[in-house]
PDB file of N, CA and C in Angstrom:
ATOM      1  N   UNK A   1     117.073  42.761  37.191  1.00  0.00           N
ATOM      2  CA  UNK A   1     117.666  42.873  38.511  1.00  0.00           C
ATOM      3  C   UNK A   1     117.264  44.202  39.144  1.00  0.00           C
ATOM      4  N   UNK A   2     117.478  44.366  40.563  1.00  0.00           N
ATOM      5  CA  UNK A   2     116.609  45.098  41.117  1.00  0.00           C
ATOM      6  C   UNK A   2     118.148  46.130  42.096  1.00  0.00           C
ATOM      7  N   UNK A   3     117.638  46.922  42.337  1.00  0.00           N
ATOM      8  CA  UNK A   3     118.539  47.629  42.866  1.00  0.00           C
ATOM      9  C   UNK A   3     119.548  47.202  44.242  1.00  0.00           C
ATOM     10  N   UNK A   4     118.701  46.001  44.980  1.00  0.00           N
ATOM     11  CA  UNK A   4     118.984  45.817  45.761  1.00  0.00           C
ATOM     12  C   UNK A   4     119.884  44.345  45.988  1.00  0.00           C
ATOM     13  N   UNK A   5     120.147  44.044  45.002  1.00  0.00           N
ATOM     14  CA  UNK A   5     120.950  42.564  44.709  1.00  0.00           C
ATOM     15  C   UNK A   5     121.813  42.883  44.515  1.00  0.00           C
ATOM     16  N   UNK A   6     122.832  41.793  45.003  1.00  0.00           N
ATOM     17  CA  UNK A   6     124.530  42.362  45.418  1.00  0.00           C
ATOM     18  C   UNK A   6     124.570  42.398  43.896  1.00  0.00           C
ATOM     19  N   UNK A   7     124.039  41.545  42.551  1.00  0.00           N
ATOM     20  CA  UNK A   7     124.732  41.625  41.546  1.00  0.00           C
ATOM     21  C   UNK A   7     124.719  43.291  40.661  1.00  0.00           C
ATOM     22  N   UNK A   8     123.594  43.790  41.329  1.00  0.00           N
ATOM     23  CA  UNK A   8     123.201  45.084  40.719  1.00  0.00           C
ATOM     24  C   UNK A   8     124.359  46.424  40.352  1.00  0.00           C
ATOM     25  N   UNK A   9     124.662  46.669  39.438  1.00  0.00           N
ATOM     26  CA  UNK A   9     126.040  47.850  39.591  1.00  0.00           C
ATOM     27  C   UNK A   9     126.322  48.292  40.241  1.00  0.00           C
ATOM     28  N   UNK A  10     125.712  48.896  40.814  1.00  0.00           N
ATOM     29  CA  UNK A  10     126.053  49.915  42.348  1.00  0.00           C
ATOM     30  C   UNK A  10     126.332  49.130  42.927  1.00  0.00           C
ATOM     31  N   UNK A  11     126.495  48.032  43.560  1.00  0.00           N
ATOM     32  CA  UNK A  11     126.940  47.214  44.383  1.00  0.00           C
ATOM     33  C   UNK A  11     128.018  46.567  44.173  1.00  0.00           C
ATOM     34  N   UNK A  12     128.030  46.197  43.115  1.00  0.00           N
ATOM     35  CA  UNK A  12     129.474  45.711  42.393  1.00  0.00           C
ATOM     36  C   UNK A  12     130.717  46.402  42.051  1.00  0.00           C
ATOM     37  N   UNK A  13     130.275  48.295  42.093  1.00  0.00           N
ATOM     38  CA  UNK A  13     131.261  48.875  42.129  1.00  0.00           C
ATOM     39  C   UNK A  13     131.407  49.150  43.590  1.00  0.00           C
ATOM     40  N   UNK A  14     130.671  49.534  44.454  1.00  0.00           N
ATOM     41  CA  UNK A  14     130.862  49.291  45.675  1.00  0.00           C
ATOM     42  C   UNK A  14     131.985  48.231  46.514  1.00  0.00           C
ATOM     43  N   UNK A  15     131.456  47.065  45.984  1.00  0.00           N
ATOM     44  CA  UNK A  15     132.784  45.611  46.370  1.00  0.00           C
ATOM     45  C   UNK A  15     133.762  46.181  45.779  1.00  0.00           C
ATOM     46  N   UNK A  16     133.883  46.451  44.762  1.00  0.00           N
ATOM     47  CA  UNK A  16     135.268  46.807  43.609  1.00  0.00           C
ATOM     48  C   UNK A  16     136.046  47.955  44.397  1.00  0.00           C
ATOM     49  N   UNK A  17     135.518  48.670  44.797  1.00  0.00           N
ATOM     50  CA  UNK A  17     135.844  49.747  45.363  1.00  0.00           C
ATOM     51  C   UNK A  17     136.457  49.467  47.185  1.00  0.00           C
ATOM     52  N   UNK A  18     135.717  48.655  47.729  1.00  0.00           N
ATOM     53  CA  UNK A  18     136.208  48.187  49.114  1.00  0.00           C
ATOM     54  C   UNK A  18     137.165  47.480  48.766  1.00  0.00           C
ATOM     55  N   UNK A  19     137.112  46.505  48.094  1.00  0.00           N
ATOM     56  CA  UNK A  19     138.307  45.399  47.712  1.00  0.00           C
ATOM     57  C   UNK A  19     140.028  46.209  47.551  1.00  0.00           C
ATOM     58  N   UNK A  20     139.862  47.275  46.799  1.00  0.00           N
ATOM     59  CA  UNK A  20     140.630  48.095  46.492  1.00  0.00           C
ATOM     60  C   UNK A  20     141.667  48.668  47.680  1.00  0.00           C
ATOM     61  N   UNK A  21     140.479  49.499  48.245  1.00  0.00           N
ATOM     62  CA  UNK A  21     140.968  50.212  49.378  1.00  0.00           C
ATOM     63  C   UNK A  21     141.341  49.191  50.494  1.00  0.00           C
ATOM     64  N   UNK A  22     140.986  47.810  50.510  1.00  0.00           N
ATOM     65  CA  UNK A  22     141.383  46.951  51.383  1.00  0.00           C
ATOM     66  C   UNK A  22     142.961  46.256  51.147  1.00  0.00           C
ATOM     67  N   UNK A  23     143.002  46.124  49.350  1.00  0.00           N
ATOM     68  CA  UNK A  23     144.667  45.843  49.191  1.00  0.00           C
ATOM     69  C   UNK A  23     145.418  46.865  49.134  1.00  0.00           C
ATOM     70  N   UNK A  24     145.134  48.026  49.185  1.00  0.00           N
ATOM     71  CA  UNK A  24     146.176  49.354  49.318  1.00  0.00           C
ATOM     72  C   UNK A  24     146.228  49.349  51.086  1.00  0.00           C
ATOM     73  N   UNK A  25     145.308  49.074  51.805  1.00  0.00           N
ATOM     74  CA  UNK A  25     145.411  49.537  52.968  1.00  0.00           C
ATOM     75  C   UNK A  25     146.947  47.711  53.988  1.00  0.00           C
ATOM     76  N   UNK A  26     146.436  46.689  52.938  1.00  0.00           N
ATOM     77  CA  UNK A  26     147.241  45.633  53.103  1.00  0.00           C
ATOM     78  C   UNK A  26     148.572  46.068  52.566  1.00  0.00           C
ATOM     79  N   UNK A  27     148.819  46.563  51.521  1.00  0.00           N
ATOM     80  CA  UNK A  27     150.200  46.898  50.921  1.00  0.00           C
ATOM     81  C   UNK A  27     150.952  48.070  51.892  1.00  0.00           C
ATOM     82  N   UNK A  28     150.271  48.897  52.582  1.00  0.00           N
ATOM     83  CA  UNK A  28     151.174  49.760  53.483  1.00  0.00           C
ATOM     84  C   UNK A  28     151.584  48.972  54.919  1.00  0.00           C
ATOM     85  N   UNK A  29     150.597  47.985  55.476  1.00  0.00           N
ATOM     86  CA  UNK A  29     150.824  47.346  56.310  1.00  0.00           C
ATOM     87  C   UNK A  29     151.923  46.549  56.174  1.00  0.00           C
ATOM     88  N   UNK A  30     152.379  45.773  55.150  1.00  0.00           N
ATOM     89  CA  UNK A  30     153.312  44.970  54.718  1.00  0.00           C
ATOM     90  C   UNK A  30     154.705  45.467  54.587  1.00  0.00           C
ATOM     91  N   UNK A  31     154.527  46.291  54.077  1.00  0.00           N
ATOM     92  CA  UNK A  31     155.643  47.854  53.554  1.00  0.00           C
ATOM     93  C   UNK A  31     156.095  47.969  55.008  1.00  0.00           C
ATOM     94  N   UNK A  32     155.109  48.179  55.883  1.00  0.00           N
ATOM     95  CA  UNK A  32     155.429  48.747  57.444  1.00  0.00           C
ATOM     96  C   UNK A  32     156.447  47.891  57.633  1.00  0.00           C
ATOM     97  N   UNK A  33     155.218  46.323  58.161  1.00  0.00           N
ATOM     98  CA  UNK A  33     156.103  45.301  58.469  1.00  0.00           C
ATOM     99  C   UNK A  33     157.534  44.949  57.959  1.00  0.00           C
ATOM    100  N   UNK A  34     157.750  45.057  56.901  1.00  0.00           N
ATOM    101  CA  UNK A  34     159.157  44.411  55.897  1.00  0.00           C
ATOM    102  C   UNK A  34     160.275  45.825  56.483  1.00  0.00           C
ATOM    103  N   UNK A  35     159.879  46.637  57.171  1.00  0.00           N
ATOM    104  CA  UNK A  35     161.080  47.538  57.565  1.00  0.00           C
ATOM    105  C   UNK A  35     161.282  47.949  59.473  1.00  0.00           C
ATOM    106  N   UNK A  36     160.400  47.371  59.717  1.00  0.00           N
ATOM    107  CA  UNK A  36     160.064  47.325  61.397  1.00  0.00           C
ATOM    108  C   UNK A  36     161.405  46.676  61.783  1.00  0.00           C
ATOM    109  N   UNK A  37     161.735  46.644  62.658  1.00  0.00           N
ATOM    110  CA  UNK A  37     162.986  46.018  63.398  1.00  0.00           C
ATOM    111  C   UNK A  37     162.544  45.881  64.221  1.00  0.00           C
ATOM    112  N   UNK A  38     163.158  44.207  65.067  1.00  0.00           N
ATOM    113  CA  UNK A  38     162.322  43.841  66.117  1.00  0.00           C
ATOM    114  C   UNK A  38     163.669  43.213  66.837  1.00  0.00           C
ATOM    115  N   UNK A  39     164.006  43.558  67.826  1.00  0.00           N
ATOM    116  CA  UNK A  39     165.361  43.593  68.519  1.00  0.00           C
ATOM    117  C   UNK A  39     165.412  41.859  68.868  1.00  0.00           C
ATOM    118  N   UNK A  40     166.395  41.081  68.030  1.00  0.00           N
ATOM    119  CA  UNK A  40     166.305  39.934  68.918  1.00  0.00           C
ATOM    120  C   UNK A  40     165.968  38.695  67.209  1.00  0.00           C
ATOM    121  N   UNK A  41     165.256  39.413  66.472  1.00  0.00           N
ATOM    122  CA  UNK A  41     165.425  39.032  65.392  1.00  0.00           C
ATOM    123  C   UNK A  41     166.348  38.697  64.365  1.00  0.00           C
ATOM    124  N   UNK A  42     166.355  37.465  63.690  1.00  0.00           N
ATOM    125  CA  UNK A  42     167.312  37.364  62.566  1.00  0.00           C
ATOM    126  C   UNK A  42     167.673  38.807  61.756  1.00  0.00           C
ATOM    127  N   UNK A  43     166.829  39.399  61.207  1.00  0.00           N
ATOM    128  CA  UNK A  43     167.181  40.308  60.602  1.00  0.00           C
ATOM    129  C   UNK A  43     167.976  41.398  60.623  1.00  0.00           C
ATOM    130  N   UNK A  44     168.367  41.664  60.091  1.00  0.00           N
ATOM    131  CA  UNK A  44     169.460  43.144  60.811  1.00  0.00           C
ATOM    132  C   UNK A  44     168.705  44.734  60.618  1.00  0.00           C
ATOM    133  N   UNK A  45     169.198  45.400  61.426  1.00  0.00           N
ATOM    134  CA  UNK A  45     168.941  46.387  61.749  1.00  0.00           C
ATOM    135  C   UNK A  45     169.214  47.538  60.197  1.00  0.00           C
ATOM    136  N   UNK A  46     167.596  48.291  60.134  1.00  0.00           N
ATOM    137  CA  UNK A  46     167.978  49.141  58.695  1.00  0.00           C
ATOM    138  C   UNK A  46     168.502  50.209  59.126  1.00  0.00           C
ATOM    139  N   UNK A  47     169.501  50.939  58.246  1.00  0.00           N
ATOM    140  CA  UNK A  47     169.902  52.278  58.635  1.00  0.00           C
ATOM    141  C   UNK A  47     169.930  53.246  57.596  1.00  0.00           C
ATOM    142  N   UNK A  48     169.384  53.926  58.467  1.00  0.00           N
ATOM    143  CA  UNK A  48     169.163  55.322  57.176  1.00  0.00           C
ATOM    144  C   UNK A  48     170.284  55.748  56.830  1.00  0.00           C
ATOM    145  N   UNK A  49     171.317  55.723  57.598  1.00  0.00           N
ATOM    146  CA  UNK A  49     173.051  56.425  57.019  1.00  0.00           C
ATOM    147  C   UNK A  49     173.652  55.870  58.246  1.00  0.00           C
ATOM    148  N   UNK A  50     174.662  55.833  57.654  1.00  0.00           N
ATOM    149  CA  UNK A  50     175.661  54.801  57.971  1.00  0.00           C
ATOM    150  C   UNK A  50     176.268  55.757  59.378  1.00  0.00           C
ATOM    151  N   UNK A  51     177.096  55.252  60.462  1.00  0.00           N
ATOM    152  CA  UNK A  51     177.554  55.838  61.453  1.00  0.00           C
ATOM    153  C   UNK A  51     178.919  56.788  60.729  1.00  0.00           C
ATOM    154  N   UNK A  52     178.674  57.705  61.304  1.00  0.00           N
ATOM    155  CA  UNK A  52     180.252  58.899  60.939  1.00  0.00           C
ATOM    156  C   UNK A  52     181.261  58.357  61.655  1.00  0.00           C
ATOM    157  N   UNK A  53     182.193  58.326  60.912  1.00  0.00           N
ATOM    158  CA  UNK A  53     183.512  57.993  61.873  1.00  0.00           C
ATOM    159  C   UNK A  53     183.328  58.989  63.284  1.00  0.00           C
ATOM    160  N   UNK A  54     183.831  58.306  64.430  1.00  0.00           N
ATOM    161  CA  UNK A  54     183.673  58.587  65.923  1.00  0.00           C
ATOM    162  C   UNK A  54     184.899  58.958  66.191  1.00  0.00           C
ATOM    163  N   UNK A  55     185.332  59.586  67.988  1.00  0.00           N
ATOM    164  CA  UNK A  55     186.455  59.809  67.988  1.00  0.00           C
ATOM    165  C   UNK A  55     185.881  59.120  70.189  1.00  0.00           C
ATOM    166  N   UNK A  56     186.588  58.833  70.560  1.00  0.00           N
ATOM    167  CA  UNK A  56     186.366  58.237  71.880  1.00  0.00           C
ATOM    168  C   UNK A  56     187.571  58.799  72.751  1.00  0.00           C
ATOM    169  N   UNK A  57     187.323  59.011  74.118  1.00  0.00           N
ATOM    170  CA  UNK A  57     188.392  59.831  74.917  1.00  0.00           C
ATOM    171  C   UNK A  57     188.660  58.127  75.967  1.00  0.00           C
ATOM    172  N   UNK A  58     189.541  57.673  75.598  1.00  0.00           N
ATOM    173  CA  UNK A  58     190.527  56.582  76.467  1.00  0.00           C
ATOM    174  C   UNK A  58     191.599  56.528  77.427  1.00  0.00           C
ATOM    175  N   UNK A  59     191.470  57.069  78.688  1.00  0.00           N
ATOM    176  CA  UNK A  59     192.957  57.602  79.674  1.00  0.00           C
ATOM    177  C   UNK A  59     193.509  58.662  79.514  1.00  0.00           C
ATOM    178  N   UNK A  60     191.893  59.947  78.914  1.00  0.00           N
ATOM    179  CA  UNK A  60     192.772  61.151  79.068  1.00  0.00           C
ATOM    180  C   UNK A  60     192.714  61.568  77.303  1.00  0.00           C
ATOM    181  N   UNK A  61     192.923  60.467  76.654  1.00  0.00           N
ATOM    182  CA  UNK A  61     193.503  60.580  75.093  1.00  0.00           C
ATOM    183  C   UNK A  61     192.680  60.155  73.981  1.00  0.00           C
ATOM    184  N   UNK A  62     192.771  61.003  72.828  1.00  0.00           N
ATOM    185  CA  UNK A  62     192.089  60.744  71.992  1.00  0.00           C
ATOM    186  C   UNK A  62     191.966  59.736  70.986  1.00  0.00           C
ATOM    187  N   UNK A  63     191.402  58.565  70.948  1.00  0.00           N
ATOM    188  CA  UNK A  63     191.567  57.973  69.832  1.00  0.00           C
ATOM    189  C   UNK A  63     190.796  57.532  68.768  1.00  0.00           C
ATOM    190  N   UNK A  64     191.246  57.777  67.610  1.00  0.00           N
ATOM    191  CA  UNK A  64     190.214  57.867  66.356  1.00  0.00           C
ATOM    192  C   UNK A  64     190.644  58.139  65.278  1.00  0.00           C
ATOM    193  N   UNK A  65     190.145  58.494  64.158  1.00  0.00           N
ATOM    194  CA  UNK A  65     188.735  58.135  63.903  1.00  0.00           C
ATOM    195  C   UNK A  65     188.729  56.401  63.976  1.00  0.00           C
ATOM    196  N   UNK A  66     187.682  56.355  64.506  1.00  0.00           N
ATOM    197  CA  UNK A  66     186.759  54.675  64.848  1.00  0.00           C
ATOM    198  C   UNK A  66     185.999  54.843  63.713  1.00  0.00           C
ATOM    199  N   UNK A  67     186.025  53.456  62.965  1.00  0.00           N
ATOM    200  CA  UNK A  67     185.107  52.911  61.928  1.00  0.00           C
ATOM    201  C   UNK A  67     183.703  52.464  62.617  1.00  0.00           C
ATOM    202  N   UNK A  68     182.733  52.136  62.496  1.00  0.00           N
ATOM    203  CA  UNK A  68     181.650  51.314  63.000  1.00  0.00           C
ATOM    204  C   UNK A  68     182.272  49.683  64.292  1.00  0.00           C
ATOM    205  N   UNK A  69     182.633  49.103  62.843  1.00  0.00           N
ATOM    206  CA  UNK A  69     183.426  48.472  63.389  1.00  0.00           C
ATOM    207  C   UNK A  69     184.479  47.914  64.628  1.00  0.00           C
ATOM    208  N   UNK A  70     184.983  49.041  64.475  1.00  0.00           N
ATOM    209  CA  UNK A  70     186.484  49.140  65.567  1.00  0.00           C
ATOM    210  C   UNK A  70     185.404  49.807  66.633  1.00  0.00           C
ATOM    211  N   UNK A  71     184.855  50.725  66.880  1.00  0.00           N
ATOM    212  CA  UNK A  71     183.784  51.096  67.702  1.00  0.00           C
ATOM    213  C   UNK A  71     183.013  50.071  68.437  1.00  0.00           C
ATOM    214  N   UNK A  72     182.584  48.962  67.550  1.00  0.00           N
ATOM    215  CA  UNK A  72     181.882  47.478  68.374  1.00  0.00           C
ATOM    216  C   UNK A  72     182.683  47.399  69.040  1.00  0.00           C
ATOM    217  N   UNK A  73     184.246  47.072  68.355  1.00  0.00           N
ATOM    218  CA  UNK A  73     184.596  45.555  68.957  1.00  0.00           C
ATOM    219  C   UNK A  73     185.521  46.660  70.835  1.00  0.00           C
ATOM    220  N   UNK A  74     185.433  47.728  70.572  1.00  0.00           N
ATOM    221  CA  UNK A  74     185.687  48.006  71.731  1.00  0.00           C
ATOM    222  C   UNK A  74     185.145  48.639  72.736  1.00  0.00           C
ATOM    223  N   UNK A  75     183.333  48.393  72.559  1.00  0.00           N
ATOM    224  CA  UNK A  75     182.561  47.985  72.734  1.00  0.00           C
ATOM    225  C   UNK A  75     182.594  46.662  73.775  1.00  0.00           C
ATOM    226  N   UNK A  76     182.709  45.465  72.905  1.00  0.00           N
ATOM    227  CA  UNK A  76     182.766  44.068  73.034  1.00  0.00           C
ATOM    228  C   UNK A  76     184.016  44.090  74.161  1.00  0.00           C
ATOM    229  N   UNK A  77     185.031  44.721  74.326  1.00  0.00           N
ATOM    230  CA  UNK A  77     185.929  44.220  75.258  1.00  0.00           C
ATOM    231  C   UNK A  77     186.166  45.351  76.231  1.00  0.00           C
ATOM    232  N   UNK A  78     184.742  46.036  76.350  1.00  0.00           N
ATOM    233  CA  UNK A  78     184.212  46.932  77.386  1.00  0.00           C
ATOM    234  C   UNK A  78     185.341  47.944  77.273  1.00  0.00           C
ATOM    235  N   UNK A  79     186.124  48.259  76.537  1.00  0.00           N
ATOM    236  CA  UNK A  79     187.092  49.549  76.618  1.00  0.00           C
ATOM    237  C   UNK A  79     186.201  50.942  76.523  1.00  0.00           C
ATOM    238  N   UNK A  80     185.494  50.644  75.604  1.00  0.00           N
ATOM    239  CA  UNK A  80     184.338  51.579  75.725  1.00  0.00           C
ATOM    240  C   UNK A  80     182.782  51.349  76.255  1.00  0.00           C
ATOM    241  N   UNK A  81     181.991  52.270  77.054  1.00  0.00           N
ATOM    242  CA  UNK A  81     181.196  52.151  77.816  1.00  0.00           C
ATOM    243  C   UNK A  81     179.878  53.009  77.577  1.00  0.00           C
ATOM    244  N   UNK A  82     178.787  53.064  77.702  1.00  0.00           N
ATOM    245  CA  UNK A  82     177.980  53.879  77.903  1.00  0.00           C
ATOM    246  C   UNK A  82     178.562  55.447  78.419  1.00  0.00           C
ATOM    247  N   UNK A  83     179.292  55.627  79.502  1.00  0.00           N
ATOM    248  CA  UNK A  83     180.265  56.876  79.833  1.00  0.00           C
ATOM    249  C   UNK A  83     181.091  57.682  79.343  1.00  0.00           C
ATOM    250  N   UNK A  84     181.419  56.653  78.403  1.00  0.00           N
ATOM    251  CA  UNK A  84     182.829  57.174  77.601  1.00  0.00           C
ATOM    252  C   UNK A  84     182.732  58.394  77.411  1.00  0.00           C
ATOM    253  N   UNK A  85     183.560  59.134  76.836  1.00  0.00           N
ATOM    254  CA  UNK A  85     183.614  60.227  76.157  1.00  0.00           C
ATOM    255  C   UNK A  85     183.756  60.057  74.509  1.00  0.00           C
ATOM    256  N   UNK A  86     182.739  61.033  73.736  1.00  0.00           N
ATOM    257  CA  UNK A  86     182.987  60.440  72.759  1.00  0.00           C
ATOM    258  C   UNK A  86     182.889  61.976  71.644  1.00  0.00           C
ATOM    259  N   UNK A  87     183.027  62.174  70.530  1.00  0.00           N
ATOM    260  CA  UNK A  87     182.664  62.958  69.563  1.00  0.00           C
ATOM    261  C   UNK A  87     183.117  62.656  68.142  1.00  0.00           C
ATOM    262  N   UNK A  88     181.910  63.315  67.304  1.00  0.00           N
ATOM    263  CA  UNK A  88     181.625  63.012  65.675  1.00  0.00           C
ATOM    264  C   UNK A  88     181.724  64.185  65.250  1.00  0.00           C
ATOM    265  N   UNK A  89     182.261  64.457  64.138  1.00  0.00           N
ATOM    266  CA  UNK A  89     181.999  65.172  63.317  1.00  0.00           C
ATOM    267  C   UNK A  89     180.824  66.201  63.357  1.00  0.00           C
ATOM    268  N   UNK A  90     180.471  67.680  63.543  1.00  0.00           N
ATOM    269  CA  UNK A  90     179.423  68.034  63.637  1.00  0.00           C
ATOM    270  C   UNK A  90     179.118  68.787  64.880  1.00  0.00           C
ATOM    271  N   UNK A  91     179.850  67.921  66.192  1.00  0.00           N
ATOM    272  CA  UNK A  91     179.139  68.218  67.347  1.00  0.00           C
ATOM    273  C   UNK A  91     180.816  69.296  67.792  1.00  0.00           C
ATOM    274  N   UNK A  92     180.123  70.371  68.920  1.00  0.00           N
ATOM    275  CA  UNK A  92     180.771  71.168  69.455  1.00  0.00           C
ATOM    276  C   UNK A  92     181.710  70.552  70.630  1.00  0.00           C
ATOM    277  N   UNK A  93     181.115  69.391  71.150  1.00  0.00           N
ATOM    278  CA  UNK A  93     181.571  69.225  72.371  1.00  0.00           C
ATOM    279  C   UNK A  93     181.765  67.765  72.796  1.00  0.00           C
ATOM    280  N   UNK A  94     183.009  67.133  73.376  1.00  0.00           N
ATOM    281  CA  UNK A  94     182.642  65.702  73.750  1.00  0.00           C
ATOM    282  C   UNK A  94     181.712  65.392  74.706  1.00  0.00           C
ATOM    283  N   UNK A  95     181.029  64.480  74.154  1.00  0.00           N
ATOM    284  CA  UNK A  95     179.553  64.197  75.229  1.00  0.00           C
ATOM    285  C   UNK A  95     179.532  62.782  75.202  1.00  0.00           C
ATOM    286  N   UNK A  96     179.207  61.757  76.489  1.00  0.00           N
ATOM    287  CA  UNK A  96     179.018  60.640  76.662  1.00  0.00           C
ATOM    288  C   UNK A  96     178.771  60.118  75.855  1.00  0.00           C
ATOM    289  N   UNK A  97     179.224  58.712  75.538  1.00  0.00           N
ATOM    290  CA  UNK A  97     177.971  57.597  74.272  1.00  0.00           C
ATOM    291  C   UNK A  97     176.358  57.536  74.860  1.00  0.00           C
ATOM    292  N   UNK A  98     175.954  57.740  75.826  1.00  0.00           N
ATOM    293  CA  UNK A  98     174.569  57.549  75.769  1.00  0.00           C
ATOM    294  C   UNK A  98     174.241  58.915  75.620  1.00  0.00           C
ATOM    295  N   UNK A  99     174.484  59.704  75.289  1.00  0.00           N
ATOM    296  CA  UNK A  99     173.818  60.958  74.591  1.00  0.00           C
ATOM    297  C   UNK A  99     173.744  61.260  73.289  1.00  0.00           C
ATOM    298  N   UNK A 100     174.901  60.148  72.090  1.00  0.00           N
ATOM    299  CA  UNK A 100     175.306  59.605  71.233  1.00  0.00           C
ATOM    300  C   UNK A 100     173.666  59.173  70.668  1.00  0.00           C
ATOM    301  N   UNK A 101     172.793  59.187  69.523  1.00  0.00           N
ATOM    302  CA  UNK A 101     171.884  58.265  69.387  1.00  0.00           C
ATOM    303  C   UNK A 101     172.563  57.116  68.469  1.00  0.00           C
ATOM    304  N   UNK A 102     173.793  57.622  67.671  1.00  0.00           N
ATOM    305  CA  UNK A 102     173.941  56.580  66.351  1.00  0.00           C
ATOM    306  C   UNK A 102     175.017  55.660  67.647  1.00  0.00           C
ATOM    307  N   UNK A 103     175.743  56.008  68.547  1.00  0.00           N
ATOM    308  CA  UNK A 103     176.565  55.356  68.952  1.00  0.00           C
ATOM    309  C   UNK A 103     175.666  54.366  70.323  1.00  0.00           C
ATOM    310  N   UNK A 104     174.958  55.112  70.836  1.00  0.00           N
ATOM    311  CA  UNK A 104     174.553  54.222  71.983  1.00  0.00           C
ATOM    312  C   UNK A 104     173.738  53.223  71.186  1.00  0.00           C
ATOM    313  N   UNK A 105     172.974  53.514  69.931  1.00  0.00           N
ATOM    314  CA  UNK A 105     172.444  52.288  69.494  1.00  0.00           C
ATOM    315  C   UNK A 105     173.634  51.017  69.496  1.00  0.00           C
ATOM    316  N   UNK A 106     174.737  51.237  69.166  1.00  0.00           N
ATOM    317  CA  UNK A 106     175.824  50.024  68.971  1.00  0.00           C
ATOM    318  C   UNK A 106     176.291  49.573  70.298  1.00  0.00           C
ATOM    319  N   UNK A 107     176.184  50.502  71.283  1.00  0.00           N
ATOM    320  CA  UNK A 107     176.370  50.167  72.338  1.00  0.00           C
ATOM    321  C   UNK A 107     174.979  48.959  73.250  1.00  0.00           C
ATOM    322  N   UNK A 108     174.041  49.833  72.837  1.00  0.00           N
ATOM    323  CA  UNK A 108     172.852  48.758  73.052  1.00  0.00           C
ATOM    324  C   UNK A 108     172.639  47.296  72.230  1.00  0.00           C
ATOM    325  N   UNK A 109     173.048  47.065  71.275  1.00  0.00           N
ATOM    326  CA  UNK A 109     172.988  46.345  70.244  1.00  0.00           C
ATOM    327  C   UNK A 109     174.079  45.271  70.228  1.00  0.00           C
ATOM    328  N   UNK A 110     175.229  45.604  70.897  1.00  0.00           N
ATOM    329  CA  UNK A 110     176.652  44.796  70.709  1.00  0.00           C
ATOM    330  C   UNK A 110     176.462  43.611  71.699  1.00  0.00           C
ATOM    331  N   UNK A 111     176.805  42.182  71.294  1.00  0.00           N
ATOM    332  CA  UNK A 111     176.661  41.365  72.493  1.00  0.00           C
ATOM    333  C   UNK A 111     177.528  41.561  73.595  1.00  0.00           C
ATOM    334  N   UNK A 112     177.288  41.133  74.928  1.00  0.00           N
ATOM    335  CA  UNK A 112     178.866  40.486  75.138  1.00  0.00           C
ATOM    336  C   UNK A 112     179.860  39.959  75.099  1.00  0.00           C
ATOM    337  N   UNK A 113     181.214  39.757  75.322  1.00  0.00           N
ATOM    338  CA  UNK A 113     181.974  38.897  74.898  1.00  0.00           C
ATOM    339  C   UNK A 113     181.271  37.632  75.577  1.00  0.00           C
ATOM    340  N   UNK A 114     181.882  36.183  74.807  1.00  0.00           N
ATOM    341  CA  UNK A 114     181.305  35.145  75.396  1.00  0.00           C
ATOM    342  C   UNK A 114     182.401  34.364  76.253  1.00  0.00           C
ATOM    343  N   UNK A 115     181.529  34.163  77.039  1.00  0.00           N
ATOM    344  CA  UNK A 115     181.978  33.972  78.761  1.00  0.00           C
ATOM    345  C   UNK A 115     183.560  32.691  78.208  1.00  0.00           C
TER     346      UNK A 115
END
C-alpha cells in the first residue's frame, strides 16, 4: 500500500482522529441541548438555586416571607404585579419585581388565571 490510500496509516489515524473530535464536539452539543430552555415547552425550567423567600409591599404593608409558591399564585390573581414592591434577603432596598431577576422570571412565566 502506498501512502496515498485511505487504507494507509496515516490516514486511518487521521479518520480515527476526526471521528473523535466529531463525537466530542456532538456530546457538548447535546449536553447544550438537554439544558436549553425553550419557553413554551413541556419541559420545565432548570434552576440553578431555588428562589429566596421574598417579602412584597401590599397597601402600604408588608407581607412575607412568600414561598415560590405563594409568590405565583399571587401572581395568578394579579395581587402582585410587575410594580410591586418587593425585597429578598440580601438587598438594601425595596425595589420593583421587574428589577427582581429571580422574581420577574415567575412573574414572566406564571399563566393567567383562566378566563
Amino acid at each position: 500500500m502506498n501512502n496515498d490510500s485511505f487504507f494507509s496509516i496515516d490516514r486511518l489515524v487521521e479518520f480515527g482522529l476526526g471521528m473523535s473530535m466529531a463525537q466530542q464536539m456532538m456530546n457538548v452539543m447535546n449536553e447544550s441541548m438537554k439544558n436549553m430552555y425553550v419557553p413554551g415547552s413541556i419541559q420545565t425550567m432548570p434552576s440553578s438555586r431555588p428562589v429566596a423567600t421574598c417579602y412584597v409591599a401590599i397597601d402600604g404593608k408588608s407581607v412575607g416571607p412568600l414561598s415560590e409558591s405563594e409568590f405565583s399564585q399571587m401572581v395568578m390573581n394579579k395581587t402582585v404585579t410587575k410594580d410591586t414592591l418587593a425585597w429578598m434577603p440580601g438587598m438594601q432596598t425595596w425595589q420593583p419585581v421587574e428589577r427582581i431577576p429571580d422574581l420577574l422570571k415567575i412573574v414572566a412565566l406564571t399563566p393567567p388565571p383562566l378566563p
